[in-house]
PDB file of N, CA and C in Angstrom:
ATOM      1  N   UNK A   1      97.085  17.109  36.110  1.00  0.00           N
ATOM      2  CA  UNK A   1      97.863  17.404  37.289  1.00  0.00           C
ATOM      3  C   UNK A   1      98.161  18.903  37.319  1.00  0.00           C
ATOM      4  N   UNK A   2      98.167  19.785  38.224  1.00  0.00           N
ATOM      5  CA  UNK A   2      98.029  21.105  38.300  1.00  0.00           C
ATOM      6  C   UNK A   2      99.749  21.225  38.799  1.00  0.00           C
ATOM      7  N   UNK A   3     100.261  22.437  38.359  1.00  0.00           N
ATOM      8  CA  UNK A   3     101.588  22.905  38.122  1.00  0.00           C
ATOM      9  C   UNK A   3     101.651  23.165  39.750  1.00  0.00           C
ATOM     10  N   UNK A   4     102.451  22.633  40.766  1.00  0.00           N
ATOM     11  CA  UNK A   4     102.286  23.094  42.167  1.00  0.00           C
ATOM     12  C   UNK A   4     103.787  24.489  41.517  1.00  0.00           C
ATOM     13  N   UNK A   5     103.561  25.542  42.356  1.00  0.00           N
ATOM     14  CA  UNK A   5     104.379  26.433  42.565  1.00  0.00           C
ATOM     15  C   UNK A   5     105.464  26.538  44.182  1.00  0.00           C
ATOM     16  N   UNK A   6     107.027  26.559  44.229  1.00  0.00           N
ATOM     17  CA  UNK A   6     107.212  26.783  45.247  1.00  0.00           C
ATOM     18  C   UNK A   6     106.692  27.569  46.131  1.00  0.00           C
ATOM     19  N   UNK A   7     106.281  27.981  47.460  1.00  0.00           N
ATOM     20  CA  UNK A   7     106.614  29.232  48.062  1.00  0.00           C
ATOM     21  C   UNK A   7     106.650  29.083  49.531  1.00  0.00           C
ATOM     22  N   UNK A   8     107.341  29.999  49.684  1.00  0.00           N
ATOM     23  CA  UNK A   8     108.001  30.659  51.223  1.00  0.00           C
ATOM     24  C   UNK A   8     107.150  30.125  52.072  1.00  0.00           C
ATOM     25  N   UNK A   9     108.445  29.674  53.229  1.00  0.00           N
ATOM     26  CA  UNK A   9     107.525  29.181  54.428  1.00  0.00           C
ATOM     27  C   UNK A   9     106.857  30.401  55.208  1.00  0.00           C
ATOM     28  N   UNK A  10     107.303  31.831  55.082  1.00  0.00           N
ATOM     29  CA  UNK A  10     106.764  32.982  56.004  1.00  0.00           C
ATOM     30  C   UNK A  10     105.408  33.234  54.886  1.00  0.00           C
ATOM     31  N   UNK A  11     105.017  32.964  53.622  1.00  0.00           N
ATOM     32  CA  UNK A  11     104.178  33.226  52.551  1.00  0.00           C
ATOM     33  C   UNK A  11     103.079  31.824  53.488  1.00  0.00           C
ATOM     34  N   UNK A  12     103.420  30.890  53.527  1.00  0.00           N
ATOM     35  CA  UNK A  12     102.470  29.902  53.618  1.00  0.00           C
ATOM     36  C   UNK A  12     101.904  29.670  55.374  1.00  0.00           C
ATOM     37  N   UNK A  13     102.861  30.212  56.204  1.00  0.00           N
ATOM     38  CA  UNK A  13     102.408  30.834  57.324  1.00  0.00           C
ATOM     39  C   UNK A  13     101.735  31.743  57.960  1.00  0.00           C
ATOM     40  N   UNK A  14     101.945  32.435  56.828  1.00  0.00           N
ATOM     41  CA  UNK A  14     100.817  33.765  56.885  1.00  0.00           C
ATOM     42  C   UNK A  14      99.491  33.519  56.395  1.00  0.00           C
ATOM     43  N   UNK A  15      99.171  32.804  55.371  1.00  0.00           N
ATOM     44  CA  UNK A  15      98.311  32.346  55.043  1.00  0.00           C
ATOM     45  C   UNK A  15      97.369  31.151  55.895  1.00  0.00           C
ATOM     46  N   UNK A  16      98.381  30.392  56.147  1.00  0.00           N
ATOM     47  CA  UNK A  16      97.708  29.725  57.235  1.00  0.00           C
ATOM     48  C   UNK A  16      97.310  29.467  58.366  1.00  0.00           C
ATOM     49  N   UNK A  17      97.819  30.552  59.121  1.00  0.00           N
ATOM     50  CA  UNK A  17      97.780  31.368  60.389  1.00  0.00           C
ATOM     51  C   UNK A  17      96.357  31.648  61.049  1.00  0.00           C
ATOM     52  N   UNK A  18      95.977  32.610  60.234  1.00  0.00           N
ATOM     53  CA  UNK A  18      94.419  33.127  60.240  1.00  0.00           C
ATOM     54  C   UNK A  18      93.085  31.916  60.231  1.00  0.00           C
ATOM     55  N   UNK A  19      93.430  30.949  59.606  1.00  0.00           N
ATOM     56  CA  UNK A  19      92.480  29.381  59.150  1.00  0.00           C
ATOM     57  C   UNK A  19      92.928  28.855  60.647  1.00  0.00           C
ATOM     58  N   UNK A  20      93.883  28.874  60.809  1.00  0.00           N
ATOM     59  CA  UNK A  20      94.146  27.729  62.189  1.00  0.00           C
ATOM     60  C   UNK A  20      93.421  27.968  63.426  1.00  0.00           C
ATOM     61  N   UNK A  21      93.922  29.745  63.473  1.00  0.00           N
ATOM     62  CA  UNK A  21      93.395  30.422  64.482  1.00  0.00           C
ATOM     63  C   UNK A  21      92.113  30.517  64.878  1.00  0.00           C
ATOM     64  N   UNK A  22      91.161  30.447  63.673  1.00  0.00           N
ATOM     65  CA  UNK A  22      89.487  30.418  63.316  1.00  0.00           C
ATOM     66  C   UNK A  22      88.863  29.480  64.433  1.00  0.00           C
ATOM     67  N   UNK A  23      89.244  28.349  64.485  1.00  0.00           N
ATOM     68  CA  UNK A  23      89.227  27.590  65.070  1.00  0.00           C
ATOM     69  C   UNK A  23      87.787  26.507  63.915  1.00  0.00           C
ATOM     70  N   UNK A  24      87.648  25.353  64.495  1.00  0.00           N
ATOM     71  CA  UNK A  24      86.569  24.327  63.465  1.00  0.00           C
ATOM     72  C   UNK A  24      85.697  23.994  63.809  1.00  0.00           C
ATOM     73  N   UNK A  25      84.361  23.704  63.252  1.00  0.00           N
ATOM     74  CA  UNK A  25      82.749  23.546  63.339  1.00  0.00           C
ATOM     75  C   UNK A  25      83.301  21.913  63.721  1.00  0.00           C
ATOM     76  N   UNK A  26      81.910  21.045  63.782  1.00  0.00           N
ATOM     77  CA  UNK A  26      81.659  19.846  64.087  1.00  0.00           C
ATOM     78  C   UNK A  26      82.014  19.120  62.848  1.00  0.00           C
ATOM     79  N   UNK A  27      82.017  19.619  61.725  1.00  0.00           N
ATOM     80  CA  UNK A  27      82.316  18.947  60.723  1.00  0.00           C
ATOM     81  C   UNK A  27      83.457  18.882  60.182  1.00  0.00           C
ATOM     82  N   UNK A  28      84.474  19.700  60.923  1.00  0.00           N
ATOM     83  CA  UNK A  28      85.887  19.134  60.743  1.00  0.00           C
ATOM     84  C   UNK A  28      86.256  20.152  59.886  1.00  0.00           C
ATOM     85  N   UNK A  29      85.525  21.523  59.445  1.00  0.00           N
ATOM     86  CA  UNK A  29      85.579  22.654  58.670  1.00  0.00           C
ATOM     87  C   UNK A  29      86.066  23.463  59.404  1.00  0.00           C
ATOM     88  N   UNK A  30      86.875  24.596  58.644  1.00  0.00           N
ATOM     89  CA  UNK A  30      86.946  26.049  59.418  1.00  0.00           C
ATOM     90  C   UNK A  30      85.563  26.474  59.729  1.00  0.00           C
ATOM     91  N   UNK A  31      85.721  27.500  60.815  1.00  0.00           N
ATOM     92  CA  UNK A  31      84.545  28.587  60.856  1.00  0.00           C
ATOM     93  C   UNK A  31      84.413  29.438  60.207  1.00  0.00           C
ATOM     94  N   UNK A  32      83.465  29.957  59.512  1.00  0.00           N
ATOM     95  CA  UNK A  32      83.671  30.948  58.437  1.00  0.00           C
ATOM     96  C   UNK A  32      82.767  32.035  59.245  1.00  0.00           C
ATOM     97  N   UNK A  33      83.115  33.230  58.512  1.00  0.00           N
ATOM     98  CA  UNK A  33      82.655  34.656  59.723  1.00  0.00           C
ATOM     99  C   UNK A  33      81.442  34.838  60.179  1.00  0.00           C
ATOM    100  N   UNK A  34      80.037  34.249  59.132  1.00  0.00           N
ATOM    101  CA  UNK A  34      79.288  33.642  59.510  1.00  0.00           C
ATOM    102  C   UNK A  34      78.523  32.794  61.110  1.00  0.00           C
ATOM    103  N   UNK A  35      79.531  31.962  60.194  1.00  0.00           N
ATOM    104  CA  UNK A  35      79.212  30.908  62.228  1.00  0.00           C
ATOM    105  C   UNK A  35      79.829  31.497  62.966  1.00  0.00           C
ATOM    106  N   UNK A  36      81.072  32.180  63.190  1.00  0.00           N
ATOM    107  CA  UNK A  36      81.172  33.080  64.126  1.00  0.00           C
ATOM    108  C   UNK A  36      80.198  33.772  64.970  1.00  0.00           C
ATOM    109  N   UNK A  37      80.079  34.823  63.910  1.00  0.00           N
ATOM    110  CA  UNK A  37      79.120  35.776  64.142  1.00  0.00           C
ATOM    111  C   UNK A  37      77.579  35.072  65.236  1.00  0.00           C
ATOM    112  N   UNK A  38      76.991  33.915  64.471  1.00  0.00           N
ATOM    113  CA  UNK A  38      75.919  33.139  65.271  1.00  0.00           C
ATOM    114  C   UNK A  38      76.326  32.907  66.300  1.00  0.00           C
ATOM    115  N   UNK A  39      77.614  32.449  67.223  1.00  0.00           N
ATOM    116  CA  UNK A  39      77.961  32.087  68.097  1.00  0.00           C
ATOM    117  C   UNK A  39      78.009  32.458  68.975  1.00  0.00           C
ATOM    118  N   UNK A  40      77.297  32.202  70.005  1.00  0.00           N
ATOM    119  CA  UNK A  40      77.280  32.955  71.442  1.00  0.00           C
ATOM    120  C   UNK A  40      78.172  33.335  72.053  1.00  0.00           C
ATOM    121  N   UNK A  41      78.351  34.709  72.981  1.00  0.00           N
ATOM    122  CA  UNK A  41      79.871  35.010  73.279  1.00  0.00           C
ATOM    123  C   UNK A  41      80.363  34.469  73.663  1.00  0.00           C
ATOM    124  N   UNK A  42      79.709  33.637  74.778  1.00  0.00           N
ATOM    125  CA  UNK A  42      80.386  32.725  75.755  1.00  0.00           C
ATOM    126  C   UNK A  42      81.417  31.454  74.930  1.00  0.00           C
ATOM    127  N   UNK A  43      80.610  30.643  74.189  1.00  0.00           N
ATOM    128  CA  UNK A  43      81.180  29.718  73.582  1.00  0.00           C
ATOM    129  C   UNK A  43      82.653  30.320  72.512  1.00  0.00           C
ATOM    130  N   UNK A  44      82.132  32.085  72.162  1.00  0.00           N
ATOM    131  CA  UNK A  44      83.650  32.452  71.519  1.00  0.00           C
ATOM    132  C   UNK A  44      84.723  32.549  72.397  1.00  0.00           C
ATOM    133  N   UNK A  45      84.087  32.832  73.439  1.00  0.00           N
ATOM    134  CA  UNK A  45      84.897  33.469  74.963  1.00  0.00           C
ATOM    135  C   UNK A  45      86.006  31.810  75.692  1.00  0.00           C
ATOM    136  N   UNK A  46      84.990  30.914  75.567  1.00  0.00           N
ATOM    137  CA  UNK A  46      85.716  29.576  75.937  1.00  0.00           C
ATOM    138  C   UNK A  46      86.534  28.845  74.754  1.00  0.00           C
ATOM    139  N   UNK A  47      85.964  29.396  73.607  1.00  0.00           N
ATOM    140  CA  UNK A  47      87.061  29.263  72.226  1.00  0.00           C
ATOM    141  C   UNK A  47      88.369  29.661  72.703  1.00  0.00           C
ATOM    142  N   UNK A  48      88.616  30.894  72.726  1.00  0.00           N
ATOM    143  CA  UNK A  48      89.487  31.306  72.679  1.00  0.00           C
ATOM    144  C   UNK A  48      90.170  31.256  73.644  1.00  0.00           C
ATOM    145  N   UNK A  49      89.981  30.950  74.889  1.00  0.00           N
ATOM    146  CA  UNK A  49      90.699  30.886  76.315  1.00  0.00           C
ATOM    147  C   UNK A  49      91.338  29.619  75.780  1.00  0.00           C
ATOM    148  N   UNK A  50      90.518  28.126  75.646  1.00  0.00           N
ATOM    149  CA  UNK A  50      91.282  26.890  75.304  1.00  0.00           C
ATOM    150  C   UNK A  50      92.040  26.947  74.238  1.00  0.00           C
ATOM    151  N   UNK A  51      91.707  27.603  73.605  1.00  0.00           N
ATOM    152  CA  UNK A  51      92.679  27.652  72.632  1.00  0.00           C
ATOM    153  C   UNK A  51      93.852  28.201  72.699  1.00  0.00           C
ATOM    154  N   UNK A  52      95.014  26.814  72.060  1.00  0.00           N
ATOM    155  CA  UNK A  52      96.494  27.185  72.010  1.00  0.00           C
ATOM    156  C   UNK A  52      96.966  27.708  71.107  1.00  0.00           C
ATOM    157  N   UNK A  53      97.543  28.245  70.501  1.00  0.00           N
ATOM    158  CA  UNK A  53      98.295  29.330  69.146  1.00  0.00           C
ATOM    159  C   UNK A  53      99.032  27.675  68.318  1.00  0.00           C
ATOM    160  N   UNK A  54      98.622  27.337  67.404  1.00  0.00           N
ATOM    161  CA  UNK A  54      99.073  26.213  66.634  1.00  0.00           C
ATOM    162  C   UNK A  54     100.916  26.577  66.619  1.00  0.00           C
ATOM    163  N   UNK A  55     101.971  25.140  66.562  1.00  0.00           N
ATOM    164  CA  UNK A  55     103.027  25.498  66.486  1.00  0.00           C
ATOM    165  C   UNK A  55     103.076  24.813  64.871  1.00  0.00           C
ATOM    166  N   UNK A  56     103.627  25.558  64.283  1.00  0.00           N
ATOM    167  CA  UNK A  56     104.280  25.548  62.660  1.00  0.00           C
ATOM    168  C   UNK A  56     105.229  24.772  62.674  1.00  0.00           C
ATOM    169  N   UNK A  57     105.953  23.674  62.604  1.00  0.00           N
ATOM    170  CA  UNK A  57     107.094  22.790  62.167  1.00  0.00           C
ATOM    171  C   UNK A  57     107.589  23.464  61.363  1.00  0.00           C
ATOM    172  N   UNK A  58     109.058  23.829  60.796  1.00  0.00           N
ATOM    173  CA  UNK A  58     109.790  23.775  60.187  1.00  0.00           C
ATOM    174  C   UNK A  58     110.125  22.158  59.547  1.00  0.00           C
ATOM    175  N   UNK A  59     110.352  22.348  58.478  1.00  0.00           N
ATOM    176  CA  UNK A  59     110.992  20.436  58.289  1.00  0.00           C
ATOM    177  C   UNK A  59     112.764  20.858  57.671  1.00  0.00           C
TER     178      UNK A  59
END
């Protein structure tokens, strides 16, 4: 079992911010800069218009 460490919700927001934003392949993966890059503008262009800014819960 691996030692989990606390940390900060602004530490784990920041971190996870950038992954959310990426937006995900067909396989349920992030995009990595890669498939980006292959991706036609258009389809980055309609990425990013539909796309909503993820909301973070507090608990």
């Amino acid at each position: 079992m691996k030692h989990i460490q606390p940390v900060s919700v602004e530490q784990a927001r920041s971190e996870a911010l950038p992954l959310l934003l990426q937006g995900f392949n067909r396989r349920g993966q992030a995009r990595t800069d890669r498939e980006r890059s292959q991706r036609a503008a258009v389809k980055l262009e309609r990425d990013d218009r539909h796309c909503t800014p993820p909301e973070i819960c507090t608990l």
